[in-house]
N, C-alpha and C. Protein backbone atom coordinates (compact mmCIF):
# COMPACT_ATOMS: atom_id res chain seq x y z
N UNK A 1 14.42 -43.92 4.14
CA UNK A 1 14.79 -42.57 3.78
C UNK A 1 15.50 -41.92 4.96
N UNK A 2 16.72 -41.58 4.84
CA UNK A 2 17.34 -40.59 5.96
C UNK A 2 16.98 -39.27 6.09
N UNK A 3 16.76 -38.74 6.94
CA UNK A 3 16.48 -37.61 7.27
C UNK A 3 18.02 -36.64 7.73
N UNK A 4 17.98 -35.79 6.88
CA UNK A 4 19.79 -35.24 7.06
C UNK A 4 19.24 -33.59 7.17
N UNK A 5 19.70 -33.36 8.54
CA UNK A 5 19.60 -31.56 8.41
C UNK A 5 20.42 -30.70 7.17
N UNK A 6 20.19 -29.72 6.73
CA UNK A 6 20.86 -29.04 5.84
C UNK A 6 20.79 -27.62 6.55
N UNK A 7 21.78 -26.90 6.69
CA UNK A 7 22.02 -26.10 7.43
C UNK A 7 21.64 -24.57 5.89
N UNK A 8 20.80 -23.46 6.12
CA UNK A 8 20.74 -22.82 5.21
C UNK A 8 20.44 -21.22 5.87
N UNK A 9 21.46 -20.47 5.75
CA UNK A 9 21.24 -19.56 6.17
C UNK A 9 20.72 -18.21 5.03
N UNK A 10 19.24 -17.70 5.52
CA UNK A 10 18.67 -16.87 5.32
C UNK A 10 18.12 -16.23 6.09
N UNK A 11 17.74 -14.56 5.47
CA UNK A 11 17.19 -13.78 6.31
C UNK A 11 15.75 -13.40 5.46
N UNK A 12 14.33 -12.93 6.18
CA UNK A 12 13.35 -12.95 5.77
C UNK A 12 12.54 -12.44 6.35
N UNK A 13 11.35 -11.95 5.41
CA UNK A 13 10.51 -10.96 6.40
C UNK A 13 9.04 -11.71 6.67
N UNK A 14 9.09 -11.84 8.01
CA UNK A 14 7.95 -12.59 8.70
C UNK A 14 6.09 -12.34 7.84
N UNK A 15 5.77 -13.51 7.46
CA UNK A 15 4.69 -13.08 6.33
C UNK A 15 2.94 -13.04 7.33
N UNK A 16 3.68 -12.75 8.79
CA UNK A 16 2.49 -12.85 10.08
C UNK A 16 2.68 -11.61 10.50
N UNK A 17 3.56 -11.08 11.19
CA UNK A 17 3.85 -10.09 12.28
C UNK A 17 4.39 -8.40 10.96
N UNK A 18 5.42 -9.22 10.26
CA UNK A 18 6.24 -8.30 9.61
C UNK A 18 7.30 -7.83 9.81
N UNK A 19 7.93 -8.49 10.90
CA UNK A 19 9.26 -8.18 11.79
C UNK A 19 10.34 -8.70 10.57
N UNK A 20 11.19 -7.95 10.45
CA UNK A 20 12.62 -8.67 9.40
C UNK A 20 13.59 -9.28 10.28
N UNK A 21 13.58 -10.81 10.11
CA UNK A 21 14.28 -11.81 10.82
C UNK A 21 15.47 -12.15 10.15
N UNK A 22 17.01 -11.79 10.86
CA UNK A 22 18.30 -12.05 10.61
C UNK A 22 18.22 -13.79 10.96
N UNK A 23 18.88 -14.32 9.54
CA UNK A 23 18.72 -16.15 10.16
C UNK A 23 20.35 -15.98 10.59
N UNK A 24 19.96 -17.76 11.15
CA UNK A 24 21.56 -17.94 11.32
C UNK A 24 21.89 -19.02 10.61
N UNK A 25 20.83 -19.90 9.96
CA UNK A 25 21.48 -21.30 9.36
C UNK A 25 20.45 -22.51 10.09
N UNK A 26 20.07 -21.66 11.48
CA UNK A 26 18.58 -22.59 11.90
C UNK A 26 17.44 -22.65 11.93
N UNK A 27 17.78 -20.72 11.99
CA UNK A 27 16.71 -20.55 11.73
C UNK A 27 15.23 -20.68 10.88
N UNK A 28 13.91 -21.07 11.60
CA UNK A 28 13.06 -21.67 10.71
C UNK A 28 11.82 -20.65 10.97
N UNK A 29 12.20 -20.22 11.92
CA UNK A 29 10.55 -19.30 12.25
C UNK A 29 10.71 -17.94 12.95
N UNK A 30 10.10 -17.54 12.64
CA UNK A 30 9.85 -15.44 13.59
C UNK A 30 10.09 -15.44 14.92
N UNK A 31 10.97 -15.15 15.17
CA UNK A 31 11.36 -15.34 17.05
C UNK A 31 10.23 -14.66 17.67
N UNK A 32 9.63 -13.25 17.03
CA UNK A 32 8.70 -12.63 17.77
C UNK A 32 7.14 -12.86 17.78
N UNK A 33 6.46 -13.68 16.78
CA UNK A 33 5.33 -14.05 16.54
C UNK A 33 5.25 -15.56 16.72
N UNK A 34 6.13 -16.29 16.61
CA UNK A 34 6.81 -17.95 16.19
C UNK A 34 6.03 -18.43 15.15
N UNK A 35 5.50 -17.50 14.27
CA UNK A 35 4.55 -18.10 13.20
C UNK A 35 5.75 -18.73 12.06
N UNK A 36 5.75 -19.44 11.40
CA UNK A 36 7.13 -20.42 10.28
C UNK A 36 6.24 -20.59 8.83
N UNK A 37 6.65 -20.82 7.95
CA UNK A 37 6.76 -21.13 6.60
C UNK A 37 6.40 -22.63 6.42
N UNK A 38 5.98 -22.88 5.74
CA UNK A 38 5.71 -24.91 4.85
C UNK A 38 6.89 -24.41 3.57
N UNK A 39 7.58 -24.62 4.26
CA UNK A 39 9.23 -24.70 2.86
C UNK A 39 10.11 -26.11 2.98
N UNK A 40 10.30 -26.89 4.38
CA UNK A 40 10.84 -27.71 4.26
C UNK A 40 9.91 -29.12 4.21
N UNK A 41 10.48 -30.34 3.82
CA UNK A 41 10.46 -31.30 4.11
C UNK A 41 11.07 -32.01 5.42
N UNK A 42 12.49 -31.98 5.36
CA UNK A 42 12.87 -32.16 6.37
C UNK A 42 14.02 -30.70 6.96
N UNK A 43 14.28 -30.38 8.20
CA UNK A 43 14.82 -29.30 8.51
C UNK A 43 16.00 -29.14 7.53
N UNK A 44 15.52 -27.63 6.86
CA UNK A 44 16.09 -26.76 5.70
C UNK A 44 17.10 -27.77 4.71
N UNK A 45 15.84 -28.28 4.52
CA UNK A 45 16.07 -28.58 2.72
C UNK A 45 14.96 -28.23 1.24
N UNK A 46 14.30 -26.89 2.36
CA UNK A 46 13.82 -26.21 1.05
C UNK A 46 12.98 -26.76 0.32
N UNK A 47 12.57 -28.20 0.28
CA UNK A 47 12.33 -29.19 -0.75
C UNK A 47 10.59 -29.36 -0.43
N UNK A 48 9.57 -28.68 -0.05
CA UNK A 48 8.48 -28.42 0.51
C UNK A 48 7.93 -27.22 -0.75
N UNK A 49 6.89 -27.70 -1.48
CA UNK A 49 6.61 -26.94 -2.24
C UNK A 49 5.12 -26.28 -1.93
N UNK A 50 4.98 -26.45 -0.49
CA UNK A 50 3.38 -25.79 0.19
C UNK A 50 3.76 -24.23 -0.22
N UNK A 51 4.17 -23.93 0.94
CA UNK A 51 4.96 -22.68 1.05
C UNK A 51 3.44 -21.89 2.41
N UNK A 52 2.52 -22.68 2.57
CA UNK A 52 1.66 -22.61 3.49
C UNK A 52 2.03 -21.71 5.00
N UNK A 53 1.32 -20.52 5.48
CA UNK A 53 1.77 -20.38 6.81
C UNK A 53 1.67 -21.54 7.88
N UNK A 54 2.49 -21.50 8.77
CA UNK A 54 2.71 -22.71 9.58
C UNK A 54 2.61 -21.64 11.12
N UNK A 55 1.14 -22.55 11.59
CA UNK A 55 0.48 -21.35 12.85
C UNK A 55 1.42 -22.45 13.53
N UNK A 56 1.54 -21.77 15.38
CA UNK A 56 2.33 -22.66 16.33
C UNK A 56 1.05 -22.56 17.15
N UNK A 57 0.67 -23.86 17.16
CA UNK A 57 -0.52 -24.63 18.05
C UNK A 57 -0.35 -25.45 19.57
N UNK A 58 1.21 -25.47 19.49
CA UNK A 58 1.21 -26.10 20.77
C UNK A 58 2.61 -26.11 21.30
N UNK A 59 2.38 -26.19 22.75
CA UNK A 59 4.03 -26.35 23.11
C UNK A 59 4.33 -27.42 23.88
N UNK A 60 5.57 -28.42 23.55
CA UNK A 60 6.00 -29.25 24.40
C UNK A 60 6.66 -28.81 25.08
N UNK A 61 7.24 -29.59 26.15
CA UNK A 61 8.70 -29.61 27.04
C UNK A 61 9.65 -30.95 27.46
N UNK A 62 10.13 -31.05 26.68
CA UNK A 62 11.20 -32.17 26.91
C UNK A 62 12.39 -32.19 27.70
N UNK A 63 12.63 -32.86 28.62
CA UNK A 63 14.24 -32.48 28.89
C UNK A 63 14.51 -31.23 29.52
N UNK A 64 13.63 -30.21 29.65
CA UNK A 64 13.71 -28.77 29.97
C UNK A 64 13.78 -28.18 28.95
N UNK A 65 13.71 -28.43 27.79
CA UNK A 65 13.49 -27.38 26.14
C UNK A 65 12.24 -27.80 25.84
N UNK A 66 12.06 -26.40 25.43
CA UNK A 66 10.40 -26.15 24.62
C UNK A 66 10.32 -26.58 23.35
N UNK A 67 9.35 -27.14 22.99
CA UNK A 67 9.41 -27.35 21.58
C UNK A 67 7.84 -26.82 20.99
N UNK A 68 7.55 -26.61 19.86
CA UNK A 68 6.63 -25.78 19.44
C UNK A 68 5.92 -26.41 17.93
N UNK A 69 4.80 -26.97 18.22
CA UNK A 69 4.32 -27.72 17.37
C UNK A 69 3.40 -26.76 16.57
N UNK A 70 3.60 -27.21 15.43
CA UNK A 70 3.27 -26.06 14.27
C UNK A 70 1.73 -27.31 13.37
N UNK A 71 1.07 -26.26 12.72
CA UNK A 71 0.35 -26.50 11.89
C UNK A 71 -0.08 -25.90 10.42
N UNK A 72 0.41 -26.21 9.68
CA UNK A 72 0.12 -25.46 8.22
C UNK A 72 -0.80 -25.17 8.00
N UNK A 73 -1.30 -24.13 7.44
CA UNK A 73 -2.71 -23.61 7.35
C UNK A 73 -3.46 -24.07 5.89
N UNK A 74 -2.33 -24.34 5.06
CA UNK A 74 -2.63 -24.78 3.54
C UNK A 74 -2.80 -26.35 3.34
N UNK A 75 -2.24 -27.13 3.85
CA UNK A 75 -2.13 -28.47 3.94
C UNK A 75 -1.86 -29.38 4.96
N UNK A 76 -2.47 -28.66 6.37
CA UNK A 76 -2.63 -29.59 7.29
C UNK A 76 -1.34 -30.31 8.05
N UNK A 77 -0.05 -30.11 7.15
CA UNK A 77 1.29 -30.70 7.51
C UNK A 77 1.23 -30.23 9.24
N UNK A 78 1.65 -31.05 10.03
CA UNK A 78 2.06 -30.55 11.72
C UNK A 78 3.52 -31.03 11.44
N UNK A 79 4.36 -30.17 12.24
CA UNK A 79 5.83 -30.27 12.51
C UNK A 79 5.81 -30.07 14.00
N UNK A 80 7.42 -29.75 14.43
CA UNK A 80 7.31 -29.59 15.66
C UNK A 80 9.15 -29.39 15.80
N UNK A 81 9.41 -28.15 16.37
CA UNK A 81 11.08 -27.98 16.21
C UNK A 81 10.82 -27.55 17.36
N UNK A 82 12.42 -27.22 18.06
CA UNK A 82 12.67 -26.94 19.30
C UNK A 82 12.67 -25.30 19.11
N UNK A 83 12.47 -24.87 20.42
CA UNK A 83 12.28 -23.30 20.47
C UNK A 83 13.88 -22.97 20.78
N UNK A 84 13.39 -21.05 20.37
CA UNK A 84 15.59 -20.82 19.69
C UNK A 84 15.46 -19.58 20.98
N UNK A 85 16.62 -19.65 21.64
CA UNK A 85 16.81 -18.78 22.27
C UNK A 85 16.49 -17.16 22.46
N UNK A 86 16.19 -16.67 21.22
CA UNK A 86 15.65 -15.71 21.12
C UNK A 86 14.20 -15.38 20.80
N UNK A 87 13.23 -16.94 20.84
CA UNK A 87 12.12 -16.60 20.65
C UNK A 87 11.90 -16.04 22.15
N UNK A 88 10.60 -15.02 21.74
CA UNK A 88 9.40 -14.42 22.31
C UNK A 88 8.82 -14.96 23.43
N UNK A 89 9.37 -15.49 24.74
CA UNK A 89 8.85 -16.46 25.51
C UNK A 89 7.86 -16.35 25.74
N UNK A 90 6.86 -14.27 26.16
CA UNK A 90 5.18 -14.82 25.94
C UNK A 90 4.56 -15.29 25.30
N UNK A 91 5.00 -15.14 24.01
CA UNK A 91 4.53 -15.64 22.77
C UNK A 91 4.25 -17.56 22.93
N UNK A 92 5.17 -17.90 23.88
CA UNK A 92 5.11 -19.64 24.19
C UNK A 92 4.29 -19.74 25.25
N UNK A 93 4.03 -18.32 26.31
CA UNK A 93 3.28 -18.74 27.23
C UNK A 93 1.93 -18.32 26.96
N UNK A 94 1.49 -18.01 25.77
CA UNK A 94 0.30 -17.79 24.78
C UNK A 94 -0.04 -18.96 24.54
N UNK A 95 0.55 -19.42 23.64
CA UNK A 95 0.40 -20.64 23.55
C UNK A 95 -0.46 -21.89 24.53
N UNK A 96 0.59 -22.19 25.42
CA UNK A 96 0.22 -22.91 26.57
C UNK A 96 -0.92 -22.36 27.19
N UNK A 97 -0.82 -21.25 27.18
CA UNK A 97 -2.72 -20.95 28.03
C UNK A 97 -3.54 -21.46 27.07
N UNK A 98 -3.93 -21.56 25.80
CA UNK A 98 -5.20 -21.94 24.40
C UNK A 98 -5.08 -23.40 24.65
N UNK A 99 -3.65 -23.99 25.31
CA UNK A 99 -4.31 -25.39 25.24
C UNK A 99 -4.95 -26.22 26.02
């Protein structure tokens, strides 16, 4: 099975914090809370019928980019996408202190 990004731009109101998030097409999660949605299967193809909040449980660092490992609250799914320039950086250094 290939895994093919689909680029989908929407805007949406964060179902954690409540902040209204302008997408750009990568967007997948609340820059200001980094809490995300169970909507995809693979990055934005929608095709995820949880629809589960997706808490951010952990942070990597690869390469010098953060990445932010998520956990669905409805079905256990873990993901893990790279962090977007405009996230919330305490919000990542929250994170990293719980772990």
């Amino acid at each position: 099975m290939t895994k093919r990004f689909k680029r989908t731009v929407e805007n949406f109101k964060c179902e954690n914090c409540g902040v209204e998030v302008f997408g750009n097409g990568y967007t997948d999660h609340c820059p200001e809370c980094l809490w995300g949605k169970h909507v995809d299967i693979y990055p934005g193809d929608r095709a995820a019928r949880c629809g589960g909040a997706m808490k951010p449980i952990g942070i990597e660092v690869i390469g010098g980019r953060y990445r932010i490992r998520y956990l669905c609250q409805k079905c256990d799914h873990e993901f893990v996408i790279h962090s977007a320039k405009n996230d919330n950086f305490e919000e990542i250094l929250k994170i990293t202190k719980r772990m």
